[in-house]
Protein backbone atom coordinates (compact mmCIF):
# COMPACT_ATOMS: atom_id res chain seq x y z
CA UNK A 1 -27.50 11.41 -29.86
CA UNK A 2 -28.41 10.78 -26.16
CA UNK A 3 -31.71 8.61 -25.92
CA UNK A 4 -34.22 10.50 -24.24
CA UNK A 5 -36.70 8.29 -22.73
CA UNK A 6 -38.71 10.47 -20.63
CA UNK A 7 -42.58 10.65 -21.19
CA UNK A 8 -43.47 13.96 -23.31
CA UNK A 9 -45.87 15.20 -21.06
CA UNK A 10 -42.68 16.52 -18.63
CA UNK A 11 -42.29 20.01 -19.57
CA UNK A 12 -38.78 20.35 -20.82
CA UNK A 13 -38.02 23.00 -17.81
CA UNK A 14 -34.82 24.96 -17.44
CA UNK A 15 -32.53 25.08 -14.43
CA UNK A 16 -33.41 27.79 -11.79
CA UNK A 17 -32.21 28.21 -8.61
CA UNK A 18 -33.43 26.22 -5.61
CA UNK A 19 -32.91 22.94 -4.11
CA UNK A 20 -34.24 19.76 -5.64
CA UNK A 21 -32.49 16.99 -4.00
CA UNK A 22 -34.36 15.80 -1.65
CA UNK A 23 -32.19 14.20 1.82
CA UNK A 24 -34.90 14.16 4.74
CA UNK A 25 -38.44 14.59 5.56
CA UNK A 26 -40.24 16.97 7.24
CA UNK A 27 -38.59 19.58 4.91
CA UNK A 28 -35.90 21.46 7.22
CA UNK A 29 -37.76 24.60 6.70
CA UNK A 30 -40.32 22.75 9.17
CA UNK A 31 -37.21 22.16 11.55
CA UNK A 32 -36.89 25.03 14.58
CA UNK A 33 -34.90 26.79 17.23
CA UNK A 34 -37.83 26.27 19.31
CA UNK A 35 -37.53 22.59 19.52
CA UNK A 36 -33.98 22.26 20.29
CA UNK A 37 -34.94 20.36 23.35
CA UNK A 38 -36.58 17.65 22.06
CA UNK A 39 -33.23 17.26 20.81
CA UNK A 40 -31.80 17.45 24.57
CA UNK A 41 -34.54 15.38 25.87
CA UNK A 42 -33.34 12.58 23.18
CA UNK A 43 -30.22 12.22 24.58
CA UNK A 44 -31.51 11.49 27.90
CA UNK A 45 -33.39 8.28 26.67
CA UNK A 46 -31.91 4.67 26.12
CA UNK A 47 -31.68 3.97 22.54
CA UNK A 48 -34.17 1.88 21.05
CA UNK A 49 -33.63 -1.55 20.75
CA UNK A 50 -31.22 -2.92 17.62
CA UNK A 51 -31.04 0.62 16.12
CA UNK A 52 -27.57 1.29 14.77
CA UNK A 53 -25.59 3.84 15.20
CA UNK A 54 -23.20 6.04 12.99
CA UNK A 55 -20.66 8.89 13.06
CA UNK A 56 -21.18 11.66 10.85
CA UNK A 57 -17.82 14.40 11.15
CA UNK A 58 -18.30 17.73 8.55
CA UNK A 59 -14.79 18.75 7.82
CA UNK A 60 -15.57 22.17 6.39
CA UNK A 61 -11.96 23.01 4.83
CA UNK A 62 -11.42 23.39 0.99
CA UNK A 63 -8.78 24.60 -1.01
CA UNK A 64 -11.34 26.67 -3.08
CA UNK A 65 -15.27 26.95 -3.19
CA UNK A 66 -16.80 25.36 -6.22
CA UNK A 67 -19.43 28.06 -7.91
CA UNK A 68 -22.65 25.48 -7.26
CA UNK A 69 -21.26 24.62 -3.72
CA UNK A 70 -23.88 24.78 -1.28
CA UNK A 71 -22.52 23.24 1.75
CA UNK A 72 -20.25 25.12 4.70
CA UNK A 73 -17.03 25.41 3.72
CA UNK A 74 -14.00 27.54 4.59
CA UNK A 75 -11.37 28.45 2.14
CA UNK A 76 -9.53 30.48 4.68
CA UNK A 77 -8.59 29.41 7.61
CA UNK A 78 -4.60 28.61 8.50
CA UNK A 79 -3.34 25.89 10.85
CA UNK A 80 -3.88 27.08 14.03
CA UNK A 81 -7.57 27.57 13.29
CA UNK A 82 -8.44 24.56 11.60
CA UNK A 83 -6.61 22.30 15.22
CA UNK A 84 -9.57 24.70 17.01
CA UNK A 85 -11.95 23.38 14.65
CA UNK A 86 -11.13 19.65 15.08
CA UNK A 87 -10.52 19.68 19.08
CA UNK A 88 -14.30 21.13 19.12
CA UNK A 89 -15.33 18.31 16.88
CA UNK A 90 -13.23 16.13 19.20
CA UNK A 91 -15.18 17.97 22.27
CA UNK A 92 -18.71 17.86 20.72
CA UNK A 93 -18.12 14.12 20.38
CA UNK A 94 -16.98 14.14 24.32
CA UNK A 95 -20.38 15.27 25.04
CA UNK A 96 -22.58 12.78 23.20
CA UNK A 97 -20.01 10.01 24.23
CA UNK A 98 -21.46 10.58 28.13
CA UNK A 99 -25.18 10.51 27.34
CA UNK A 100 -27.57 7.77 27.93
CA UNK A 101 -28.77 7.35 23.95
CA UNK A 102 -25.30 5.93 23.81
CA UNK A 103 -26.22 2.95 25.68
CA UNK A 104 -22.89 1.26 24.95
CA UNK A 105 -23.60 1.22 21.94
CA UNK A 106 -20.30 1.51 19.03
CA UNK A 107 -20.90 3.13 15.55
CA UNK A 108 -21.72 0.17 12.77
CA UNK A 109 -20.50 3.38 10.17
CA UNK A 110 -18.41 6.77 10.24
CA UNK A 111 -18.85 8.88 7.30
CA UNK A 112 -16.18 11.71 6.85
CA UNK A 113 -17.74 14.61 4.91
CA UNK A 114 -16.98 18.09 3.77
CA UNK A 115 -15.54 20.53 2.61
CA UNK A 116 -12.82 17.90 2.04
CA UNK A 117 -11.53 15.54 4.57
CA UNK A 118 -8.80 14.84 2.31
CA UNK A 119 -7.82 18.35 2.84
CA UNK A 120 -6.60 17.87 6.58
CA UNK A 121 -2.79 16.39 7.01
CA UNK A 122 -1.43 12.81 7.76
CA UNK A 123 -0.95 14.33 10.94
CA UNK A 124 -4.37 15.60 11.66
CA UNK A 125 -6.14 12.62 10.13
CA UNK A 126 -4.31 10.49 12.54
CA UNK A 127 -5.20 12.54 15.54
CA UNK A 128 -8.52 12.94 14.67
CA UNK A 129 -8.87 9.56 13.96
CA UNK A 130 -7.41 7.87 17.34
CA UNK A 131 -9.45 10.43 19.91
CA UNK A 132 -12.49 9.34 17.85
CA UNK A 133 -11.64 5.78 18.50
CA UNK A 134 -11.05 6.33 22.23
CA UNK A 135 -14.27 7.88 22.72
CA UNK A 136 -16.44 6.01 20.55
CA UNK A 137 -14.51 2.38 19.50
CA UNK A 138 -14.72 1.45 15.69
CA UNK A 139 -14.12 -2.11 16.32
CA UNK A 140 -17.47 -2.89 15.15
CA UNK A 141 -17.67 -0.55 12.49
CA UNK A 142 -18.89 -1.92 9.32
CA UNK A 143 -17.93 0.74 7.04
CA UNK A 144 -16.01 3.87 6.98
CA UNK A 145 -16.49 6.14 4.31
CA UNK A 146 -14.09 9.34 3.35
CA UNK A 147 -14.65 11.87 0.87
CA UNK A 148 -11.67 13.23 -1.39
CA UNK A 149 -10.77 15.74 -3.96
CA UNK A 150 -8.60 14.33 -5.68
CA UNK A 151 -5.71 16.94 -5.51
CA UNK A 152 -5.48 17.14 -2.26
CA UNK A 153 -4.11 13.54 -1.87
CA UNK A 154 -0.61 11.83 -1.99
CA UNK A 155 0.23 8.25 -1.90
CA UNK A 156 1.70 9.05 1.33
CA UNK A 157 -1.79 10.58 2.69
CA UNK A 158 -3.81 7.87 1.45
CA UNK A 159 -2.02 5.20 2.82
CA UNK A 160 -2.34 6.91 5.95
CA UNK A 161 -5.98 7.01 5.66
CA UNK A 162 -6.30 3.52 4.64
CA UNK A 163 -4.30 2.16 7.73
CA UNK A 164 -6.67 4.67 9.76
CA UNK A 165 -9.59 2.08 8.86
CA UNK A 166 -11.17 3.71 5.56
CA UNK A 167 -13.21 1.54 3.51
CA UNK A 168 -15.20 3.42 1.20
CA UNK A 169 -12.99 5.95 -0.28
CA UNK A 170 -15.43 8.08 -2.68
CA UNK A 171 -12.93 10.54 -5.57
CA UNK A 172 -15.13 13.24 -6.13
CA UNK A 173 -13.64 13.73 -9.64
CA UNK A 174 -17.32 15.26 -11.29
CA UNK A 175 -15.64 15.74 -14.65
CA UNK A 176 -12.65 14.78 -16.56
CA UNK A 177 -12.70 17.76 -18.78
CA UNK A 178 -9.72 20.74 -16.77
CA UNK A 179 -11.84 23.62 -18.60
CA UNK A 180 -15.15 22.52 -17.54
CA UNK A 181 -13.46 21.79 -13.84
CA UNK A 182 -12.03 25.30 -14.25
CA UNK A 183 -15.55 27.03 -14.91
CA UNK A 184 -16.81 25.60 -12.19
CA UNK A 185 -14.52 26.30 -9.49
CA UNK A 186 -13.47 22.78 -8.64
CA UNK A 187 -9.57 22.76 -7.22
CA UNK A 188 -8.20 20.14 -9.07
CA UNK A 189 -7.40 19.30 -12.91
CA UNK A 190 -7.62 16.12 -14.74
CA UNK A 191 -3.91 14.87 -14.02
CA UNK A 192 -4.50 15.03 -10.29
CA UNK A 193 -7.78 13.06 -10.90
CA UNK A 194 -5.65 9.73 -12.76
CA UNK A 195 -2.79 10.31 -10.24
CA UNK A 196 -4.28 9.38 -7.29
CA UNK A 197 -6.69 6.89 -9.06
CA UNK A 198 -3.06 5.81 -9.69
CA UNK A 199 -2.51 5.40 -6.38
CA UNK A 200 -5.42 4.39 -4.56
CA UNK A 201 -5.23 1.16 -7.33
CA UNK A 202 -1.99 0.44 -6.06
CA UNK A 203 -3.03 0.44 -2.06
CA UNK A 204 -6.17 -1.57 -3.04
CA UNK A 205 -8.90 0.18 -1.08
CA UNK A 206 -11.60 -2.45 -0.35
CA UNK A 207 -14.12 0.20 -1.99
CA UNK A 208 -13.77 2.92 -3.88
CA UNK A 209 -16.35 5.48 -5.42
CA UNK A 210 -16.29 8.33 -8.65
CA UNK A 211 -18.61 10.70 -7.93
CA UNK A 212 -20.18 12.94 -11.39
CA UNK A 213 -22.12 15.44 -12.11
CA UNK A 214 -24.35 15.69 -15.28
CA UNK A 215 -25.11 19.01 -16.05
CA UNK A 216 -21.45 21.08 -15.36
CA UNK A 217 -21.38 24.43 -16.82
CA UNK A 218 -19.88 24.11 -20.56
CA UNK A 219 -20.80 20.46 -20.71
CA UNK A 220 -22.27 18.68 -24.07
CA UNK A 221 -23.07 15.65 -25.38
CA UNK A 222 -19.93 14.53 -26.59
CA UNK A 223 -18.08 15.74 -23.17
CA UNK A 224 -20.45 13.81 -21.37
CA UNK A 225 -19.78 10.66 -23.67
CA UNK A 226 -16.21 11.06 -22.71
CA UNK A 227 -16.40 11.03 -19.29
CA UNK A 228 -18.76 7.76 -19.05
CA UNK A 229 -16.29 6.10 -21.34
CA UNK A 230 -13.01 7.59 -19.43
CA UNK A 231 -14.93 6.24 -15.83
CA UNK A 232 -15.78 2.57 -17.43
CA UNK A 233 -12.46 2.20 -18.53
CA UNK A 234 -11.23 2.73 -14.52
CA UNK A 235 -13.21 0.69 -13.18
CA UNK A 236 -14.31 2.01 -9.72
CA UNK A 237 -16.51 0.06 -7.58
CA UNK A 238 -19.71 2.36 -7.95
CA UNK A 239 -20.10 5.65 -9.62
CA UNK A 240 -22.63 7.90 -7.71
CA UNK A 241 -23.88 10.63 -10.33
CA UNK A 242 -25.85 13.57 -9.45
CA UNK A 243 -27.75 15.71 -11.61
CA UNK A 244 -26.46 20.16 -11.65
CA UNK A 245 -29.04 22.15 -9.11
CA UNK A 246 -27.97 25.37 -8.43
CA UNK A 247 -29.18 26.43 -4.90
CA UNK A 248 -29.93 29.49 -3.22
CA UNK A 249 -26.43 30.14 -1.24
CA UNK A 250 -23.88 29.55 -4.15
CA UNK A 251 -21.70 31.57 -6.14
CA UNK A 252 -23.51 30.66 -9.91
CA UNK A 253 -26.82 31.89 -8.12
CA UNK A 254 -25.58 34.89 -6.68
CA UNK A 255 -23.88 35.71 -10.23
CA UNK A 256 -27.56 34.73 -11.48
CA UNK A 257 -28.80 37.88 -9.33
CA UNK A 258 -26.21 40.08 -10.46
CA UNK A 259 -26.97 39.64 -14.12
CA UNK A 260 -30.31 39.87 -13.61
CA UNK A 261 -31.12 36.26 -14.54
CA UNK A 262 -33.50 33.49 -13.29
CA UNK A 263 -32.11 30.88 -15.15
CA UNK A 264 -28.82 28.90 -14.94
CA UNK A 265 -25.95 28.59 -17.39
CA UNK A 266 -26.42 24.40 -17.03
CA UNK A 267 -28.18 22.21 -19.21
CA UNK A 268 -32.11 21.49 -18.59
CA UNK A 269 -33.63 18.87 -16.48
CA UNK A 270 -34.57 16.66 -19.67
CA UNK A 271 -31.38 16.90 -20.82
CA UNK A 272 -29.33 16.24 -17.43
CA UNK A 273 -31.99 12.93 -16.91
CA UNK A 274 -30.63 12.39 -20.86
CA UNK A 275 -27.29 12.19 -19.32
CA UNK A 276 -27.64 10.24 -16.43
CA UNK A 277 -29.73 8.01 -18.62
CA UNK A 278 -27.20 7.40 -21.07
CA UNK A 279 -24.55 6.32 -18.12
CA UNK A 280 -26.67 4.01 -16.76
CA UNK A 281 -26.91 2.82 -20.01
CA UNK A 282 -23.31 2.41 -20.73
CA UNK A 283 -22.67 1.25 -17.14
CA UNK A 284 -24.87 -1.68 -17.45
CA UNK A 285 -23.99 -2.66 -20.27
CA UNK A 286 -20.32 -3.03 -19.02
CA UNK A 287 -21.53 -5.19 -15.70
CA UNK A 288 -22.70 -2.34 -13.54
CA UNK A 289 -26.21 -2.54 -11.98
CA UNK A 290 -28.03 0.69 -10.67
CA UNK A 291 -28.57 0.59 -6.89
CA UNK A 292 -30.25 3.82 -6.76
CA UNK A 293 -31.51 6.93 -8.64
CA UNK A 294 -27.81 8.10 -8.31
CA UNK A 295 -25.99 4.93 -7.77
CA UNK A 296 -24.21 2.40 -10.26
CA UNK A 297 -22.33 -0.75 -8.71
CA UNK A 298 -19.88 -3.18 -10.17
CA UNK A 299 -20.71 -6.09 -7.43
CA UNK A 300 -24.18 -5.17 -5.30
CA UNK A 301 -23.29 -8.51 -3.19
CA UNK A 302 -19.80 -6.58 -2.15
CA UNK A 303 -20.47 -3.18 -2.63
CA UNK A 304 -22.04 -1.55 0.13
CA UNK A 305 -23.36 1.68 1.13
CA UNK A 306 -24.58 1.38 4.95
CA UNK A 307 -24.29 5.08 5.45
CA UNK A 308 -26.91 5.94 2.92
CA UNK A 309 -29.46 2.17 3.80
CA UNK A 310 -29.27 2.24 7.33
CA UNK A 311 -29.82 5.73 7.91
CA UNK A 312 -32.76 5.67 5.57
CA UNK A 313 -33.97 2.69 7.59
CA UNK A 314 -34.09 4.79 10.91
CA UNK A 315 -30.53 4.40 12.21
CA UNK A 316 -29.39 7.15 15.09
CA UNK A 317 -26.89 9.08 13.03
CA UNK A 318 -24.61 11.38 15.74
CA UNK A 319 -23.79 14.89 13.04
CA UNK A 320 -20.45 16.47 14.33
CA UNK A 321 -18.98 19.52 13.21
CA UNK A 322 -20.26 23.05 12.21
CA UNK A 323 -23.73 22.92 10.48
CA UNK A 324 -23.62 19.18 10.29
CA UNK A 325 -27.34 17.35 10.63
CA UNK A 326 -28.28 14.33 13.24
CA UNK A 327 -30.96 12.16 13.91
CA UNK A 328 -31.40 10.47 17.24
CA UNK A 329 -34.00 8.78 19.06
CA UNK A 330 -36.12 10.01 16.19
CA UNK A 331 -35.67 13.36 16.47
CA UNK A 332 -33.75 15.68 13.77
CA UNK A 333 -31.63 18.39 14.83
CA UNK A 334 -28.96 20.52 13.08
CA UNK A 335 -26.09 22.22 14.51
CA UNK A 336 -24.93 26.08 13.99
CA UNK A 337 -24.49 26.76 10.83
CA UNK A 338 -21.17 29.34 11.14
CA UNK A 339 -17.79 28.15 13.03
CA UNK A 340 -18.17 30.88 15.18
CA UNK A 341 -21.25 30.11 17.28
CA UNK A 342 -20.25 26.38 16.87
CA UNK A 343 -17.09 26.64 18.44
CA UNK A 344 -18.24 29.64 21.23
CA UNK A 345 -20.78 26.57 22.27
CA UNK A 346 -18.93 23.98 22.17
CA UNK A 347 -16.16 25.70 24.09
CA UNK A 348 -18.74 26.20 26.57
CA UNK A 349 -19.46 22.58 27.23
CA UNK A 350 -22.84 23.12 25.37
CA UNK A 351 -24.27 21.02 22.35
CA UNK A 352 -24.15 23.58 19.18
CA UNK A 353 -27.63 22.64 18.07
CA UNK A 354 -29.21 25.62 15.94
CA UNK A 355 -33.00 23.96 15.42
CA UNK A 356 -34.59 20.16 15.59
CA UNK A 357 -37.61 18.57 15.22
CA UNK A 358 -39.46 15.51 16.68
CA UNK A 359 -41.43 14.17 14.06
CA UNK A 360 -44.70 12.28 14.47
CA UNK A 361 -44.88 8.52 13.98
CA UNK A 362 -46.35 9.20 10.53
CA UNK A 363 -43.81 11.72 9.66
CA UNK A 364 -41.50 9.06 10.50
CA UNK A 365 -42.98 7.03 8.17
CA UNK A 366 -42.96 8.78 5.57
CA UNK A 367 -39.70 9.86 5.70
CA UNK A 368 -38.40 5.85 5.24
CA UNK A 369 -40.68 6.25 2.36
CA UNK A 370 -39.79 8.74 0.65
CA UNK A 371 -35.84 8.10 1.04
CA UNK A 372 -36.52 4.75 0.29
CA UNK A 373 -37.98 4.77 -3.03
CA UNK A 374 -35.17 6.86 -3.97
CA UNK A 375 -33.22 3.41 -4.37
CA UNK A 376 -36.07 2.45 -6.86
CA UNK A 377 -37.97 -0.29 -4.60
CA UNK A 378 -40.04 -0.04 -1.79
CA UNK A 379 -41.25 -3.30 -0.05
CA UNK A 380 -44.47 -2.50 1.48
CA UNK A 381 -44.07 -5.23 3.86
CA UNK A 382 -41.87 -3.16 5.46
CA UNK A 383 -43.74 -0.74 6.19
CA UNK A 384 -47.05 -2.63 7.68
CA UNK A 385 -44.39 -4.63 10.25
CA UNK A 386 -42.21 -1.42 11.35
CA UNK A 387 -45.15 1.43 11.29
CA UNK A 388 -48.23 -1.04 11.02
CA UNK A 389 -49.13 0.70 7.89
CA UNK A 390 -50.60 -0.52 4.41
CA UNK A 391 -48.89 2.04 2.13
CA UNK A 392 -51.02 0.50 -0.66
CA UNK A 393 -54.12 1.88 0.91
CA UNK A 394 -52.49 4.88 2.44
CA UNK A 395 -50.81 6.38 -0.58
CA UNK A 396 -52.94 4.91 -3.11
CA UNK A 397 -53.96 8.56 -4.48
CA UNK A 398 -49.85 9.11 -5.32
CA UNK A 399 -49.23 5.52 -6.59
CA UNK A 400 -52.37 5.61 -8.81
CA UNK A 401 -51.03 8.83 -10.25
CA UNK A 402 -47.20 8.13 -10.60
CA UNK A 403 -48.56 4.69 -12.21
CA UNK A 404 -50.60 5.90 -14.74
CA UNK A 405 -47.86 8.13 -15.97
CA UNK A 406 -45.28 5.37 -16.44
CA UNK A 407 -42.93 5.94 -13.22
CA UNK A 408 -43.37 3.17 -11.19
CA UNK A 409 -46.03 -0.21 -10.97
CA UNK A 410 -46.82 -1.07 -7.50
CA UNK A 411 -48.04 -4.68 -6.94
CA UNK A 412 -48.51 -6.01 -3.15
CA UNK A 413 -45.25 -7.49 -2.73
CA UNK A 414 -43.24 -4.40 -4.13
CA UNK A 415 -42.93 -1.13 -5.71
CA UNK A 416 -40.96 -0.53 -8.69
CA UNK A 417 -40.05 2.61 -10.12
CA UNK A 418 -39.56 2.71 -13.90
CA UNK A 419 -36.28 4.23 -15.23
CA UNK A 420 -37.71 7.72 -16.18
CA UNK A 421 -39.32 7.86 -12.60
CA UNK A 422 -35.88 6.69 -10.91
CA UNK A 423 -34.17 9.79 -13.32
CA UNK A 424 -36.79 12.14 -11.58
CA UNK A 425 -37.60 11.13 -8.44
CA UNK A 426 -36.68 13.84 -6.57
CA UNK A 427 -39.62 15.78 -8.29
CA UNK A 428 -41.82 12.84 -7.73
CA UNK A 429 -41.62 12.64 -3.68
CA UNK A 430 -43.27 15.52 -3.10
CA UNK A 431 -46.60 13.68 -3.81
CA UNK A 432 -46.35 11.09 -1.07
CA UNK A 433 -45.51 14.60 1.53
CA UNK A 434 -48.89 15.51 4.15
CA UNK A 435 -49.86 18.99 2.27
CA UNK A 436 -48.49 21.36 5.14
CA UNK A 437 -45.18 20.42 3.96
CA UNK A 438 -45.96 20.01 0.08
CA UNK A 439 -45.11 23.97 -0.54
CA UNK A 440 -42.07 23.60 1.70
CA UNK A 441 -40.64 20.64 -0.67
């Protein structure tokens, strides 16, 4: 049996449908049309001294929506619609390339995202990849990370994208089982997945991730023992596992509707933490240390992720592509959320922003916070020499609370959160939120 670890007072809940993860702060139901030019007005300003910069680029193309998919995606568009697509992105990046925020400054990370990059050509890659370069250089890039499904890839394609620069290259393989892969809608079966494992071994990518998912429709205990054992036994450099939500805009919920249901067909939050427990387990005890409440790494001194630290540290990230988010200058912004008003602006010479908002120095705050302790440490010393804050004293209501119950022990120096409050802690965060934005969470 799994070893469940979690304290009893949890109430063993079932899965409904919303969104628990939780990526930013102020929720982005606080983010609005209205405040697009803050947005505008951020562009116009210098950036702030040693703040890094980084290239996010949503490629929304897949060969076939996944039923808990939540992100914009297209599963049918042909060739000459997907070049549109990526001379916009191209375009879009024109246009921040010429503002001031810029300052001369070169992206320290790019992060392709999707959809699935992998899903574009050689050919596209390539010319994607070099009128990038020539409008924002990526000589000083520290990292550049590339999502994949994994049967979209050749050895041809991947050496392609390795010579383009790649050096995180994360599989998103989620199970290993081809009838759990098939109830969920993912595109590609087992064999693909240890093919191009195959190959990416042989091109020795600096980095490379397996992403999971704990909580797939039809998965048990024993499936889920399989998997851990079947990813320990290759070896990646990190395995990033994320627990089954089912949110609003995907297939399984709208199925959920149809059947009259409010639950969904996944396993239950204890039982998903079980799981992601029980890898950690097995992960550490075969070298791996956990970086984060999602995150297991074979080497922390040479495995990186600067996407995910510096943008939780207040780095400008530059969002490109339909519906993709941004924050610059400290203000958050999202663009359009269909192609079709995405492109019609950009086309237009126009920055496709849909809604923004310019937090307040606080909000700012607690958004480092928040993000922050989702790596399972927070330094408060941080905090009092960027914000000039004693979260101690601030928060001490929360960290008194999440304390006594066992998730965390905060001493001066740091704050540490406890295994079962690192397998929850995207139900925990909402207690450190300012109450207008606690029902919003």
């Amino acid at each position: 049996m799994m070893t469940e670890r979690l304290n009893d007072k949890v109430p063993e809940e079932e899965t409904k449908g919303g969104s628990y993860f939780v990526s930013n702060y102020p929720p982005y139901g606080a983010w609005s049309p209205s405040r697009v030019g803050d947005a505008l007005s951020a562009f116009e300003r210098p950036p702030e001294a040693e703040t890094p910069l980084g290239v996010y680029l949503h490629i929304p193309f897949c060969r076939k929506r996944c039923t808990f998919c939540y992100f914009k995606v297209y599963t049918d568009k042909d060739a000459s619609e997907i070049q549109a697509y990526l001379a916009a992105a191209i375009h879009e990046l024109k246009l921040y390339s010429r503002k001031p925020f810029i300052g001369g400054r070169k992206p320290k990370f790019i992060y392709f995202g999707g959809g699935t990059p992998s899903y574009l050509s050689s050919t596209q890659l390539t010319g994607l990849v070099r009128e990038m370069q020539a409008l924002l250089p990526w000589d000083e890039a520290e990292e550049v990370a590339f999502e994949c499904e994994p049967g979209t890839l050749t050895e041809k394609k991947l050496r392609v994208i390795k010579e383009l620069g790649v050096t995180r290259l994360s599989l998103g393989v989620e199970n290993f089982d081809d009838e759990i892969l098939q109830t969920n809608g993912r595109a590609h079966v087992s064999k693909e997945i240890f093919r191009s494992y195959d190959f990416l071994q042989s091109l020795n990518f600096p980095q490379v991730n397996i992403d999971l998912i704990a909580g797939m429709v039809g998965e048990t205990d024993e499936n889920w023992r399989k998997c851990i054992t079947k990813t320990i036994e290759m070896s990646p450099d990190s395995v990033t596992i994320y627990q089954m939500e089912v949110p609003y805009n995907t297939k399984m919920f709208k199925e959920m509707l149809d059947e009259g249901k409010d639950t969904a067909p996944v396993a239950n939050w204890k039982t998903k933490r079980a799981w992601v427990d029980y890898a950690f387990n097995e992960l550490e005890q075969s070298g791996y240390t956990v970086t984060s409440a999602y995150t297991a790494v074979k080497d922390p001194q040479k495995t990186k992720f600067l996407y995910r630290d510096l943008l939780w540290t207040g780095a400008d990230l530059v969002g490109v592509g339909v519906a993709s988010f941004s924050h610059v200058g400290g203000v958050h912004y999202q663009n359009e959320a269909d192609v079709g008003p995405y492109l019609a602006k950009v086309n237009k010479g126009e920055f496709p922003i849909y809604r923004a908002l310019k937090p307040t120095e606080e909000e700012r705050m607690i958004r480092e916070l928040i993000l922050q302790m989702k790596l399972g440490r927070v330094q408060p010393e941080y905090f009092q020499d960027k914000f000039g804050v004693d979260v101690g004293e601030r928060f001490a209501a929360p960290v008194g609370k999440l304390s006594g119950e066992g998730y965390m022990k905060a001493g001066p120096e740091i704050w540490q959160l406890s295994r079962n409050g690192l397998l929850q802690v995207d139900r925990l965060l909402p207690e450190f939120f300012l109450p207008e934005h606690r029902p919003a969470a």
